[in-house]
C-alpha atoms as a PDB file:
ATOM      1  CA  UNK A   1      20.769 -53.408  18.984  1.00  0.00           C
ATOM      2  CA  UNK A   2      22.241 -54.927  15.901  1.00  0.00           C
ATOM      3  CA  UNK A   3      20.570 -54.676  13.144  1.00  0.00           C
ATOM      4  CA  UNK A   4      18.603 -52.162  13.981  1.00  0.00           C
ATOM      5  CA  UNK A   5      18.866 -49.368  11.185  1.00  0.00           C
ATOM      6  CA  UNK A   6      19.731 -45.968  12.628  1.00  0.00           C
ATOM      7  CA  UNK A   7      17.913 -43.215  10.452  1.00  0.00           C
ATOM      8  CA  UNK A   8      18.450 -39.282  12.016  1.00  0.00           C
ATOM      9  CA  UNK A   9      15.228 -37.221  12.849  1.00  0.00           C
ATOM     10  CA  UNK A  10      14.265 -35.031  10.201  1.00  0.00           C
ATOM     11  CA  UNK A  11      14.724 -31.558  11.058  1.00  0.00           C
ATOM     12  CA  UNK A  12      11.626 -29.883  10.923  1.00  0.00           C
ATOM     13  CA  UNK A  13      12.737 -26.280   8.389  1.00  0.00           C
ATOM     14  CA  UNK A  14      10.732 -24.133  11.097  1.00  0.00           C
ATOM     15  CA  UNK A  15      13.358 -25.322  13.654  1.00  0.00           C
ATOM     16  CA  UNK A  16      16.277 -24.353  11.645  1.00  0.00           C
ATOM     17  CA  UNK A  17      14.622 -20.576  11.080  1.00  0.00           C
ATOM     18  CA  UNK A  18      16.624 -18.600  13.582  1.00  0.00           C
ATOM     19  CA  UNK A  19      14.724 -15.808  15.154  1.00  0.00           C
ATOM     20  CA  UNK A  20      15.855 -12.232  13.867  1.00  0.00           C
ATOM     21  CA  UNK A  21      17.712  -9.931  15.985  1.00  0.00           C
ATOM     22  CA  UNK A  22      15.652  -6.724  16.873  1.00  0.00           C
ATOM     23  CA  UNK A  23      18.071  -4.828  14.897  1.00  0.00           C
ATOM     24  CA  UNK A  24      17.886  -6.602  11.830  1.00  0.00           C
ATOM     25  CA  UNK A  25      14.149  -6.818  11.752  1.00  0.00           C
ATOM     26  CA  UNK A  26      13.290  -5.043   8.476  1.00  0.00           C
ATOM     27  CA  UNK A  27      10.972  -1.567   9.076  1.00  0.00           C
ATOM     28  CA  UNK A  28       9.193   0.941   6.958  1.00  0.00           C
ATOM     29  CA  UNK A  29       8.346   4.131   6.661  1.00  0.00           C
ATOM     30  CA  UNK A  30       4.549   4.845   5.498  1.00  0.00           C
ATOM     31  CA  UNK A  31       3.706   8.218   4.103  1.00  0.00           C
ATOM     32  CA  UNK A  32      -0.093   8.433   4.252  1.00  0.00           C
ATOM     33  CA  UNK A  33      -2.101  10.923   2.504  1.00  0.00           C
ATOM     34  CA  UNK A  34      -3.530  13.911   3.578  1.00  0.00           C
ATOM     35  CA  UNK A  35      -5.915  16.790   2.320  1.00  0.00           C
ATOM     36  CA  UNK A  36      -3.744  19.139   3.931  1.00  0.00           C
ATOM     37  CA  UNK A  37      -0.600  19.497   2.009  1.00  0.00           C
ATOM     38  CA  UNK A  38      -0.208  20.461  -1.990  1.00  0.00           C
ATOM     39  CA  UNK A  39       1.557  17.808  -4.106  1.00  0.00           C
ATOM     40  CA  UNK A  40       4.088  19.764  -4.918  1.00  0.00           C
ATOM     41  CA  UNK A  41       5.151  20.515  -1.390  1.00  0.00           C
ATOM     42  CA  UNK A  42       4.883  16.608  -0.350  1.00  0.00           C
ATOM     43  CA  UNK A  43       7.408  15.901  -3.985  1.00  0.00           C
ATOM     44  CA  UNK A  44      10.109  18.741  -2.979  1.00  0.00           C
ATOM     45  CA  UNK A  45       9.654  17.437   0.762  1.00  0.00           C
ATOM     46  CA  UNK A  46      10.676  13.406  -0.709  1.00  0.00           C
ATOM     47  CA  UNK A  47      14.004  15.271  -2.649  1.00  0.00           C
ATOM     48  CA  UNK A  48      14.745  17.256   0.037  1.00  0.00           C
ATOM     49  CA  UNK A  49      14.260  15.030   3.359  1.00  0.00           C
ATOM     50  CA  UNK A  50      15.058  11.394   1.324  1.00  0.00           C
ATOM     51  CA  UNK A  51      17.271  12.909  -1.580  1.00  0.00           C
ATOM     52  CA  UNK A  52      15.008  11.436  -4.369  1.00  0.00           C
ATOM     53  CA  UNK A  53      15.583  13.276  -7.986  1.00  0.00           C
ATOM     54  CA  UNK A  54      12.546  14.886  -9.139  1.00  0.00           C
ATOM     55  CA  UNK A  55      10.913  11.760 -11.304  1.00  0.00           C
ATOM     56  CA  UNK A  56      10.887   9.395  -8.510  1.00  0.00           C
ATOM     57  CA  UNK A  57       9.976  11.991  -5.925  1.00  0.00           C
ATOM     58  CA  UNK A  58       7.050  12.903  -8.269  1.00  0.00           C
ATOM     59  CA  UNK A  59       6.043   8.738  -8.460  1.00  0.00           C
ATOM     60  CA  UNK A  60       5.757   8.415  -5.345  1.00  0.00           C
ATOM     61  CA  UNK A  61       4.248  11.841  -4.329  1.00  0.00           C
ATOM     62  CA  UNK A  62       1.744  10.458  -6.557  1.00  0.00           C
ATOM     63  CA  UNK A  63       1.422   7.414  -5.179  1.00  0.00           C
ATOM     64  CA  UNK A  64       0.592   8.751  -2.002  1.00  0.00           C
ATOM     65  CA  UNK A  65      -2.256  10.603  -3.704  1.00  0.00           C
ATOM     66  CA  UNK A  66      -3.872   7.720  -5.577  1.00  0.00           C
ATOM     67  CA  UNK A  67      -2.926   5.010  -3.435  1.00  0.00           C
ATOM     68  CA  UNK A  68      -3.383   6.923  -0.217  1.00  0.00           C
ATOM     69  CA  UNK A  69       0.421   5.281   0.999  1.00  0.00           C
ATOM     70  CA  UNK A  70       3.900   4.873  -0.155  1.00  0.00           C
ATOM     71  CA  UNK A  71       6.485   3.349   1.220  1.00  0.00           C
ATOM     72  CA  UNK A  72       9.879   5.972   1.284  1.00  0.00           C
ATOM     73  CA  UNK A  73      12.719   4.007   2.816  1.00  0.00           C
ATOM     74  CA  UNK A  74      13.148   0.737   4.623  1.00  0.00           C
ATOM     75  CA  UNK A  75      15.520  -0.251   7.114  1.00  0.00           C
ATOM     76  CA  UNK A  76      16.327  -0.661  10.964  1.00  0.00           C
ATOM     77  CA  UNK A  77      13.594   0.719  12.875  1.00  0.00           C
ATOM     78  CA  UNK A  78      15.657   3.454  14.552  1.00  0.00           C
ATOM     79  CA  UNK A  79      16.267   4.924  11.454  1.00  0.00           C
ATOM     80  CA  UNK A  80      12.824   4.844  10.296  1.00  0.00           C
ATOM     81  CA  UNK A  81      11.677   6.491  13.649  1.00  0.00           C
ATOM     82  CA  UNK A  82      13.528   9.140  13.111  1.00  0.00           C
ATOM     83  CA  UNK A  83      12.984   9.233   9.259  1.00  0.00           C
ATOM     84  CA  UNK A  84       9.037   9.240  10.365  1.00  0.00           C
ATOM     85  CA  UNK A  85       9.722  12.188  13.131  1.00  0.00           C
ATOM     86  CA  UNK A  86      10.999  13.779  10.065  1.00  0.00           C
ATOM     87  CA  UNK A  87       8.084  13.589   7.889  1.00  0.00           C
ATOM     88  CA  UNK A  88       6.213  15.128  10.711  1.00  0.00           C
ATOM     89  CA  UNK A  89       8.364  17.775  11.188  1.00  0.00           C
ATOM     90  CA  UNK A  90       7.388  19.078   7.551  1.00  0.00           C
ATOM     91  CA  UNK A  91       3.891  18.399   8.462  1.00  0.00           C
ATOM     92  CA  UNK A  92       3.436  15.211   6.852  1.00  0.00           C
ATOM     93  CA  UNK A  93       1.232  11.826   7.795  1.00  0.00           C
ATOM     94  CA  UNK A  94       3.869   8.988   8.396  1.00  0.00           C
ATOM     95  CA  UNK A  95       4.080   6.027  10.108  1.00  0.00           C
ATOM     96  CA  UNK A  96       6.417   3.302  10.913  1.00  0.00           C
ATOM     97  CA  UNK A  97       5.609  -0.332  10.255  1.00  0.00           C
ATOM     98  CA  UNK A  98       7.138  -3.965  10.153  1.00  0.00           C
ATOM     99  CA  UNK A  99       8.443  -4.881   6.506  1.00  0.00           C
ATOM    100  CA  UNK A 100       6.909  -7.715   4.856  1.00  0.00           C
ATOM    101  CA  UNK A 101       9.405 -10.721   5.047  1.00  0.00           C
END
């Protein structure tokens, strides 16, 4: 075919996206609140368990009480499985859930 102009197909961005491996998907754990447990108990259980000083283990604690939720850690979802068992261990509400992207 002369004279023909060649032009490559534009690849589509979507196609280019490679798929995540499971282990890299990004996870969450959710602490929900809970008329159960006293603040102060749910604050010394974030220093303790997630090794938060005292200021950011109070923000959150508080978050959890105003928002209802707080995110504590993300990461692979073994870890947060286990970080989750964890939280229910000390008789918190947690959950695990997929990370925004």
């Amino acid at each position: 075919m002369a004279g023909a102009a060649t032009t490559s197909p534009r690849l589509d961005e979507a196609v280019l996206e490679q798929p995540l491996h499971a282990a890299d998907v990004p996870w969450q754990v959710v602490v929900w609140n809970d008329p159960v447990n006293l603040m102060s108990y749910v604050a010394w259980v974030f220093r303790r368990h997630f090794g938060l000083d005292a200021p950011t283990a109070e923000q959150r604690m508080m978050q959890v009480h105003t928002d209802g939720r707080a995110t504590l850690a993300d990461g692979n979802r073994e870890v947060m499985e286990r970080h989750a068992e964890a939280m229910h261990e000390y008789g918190l509400w947690a959950t695990v859930e997929r990370a925004p992207r």
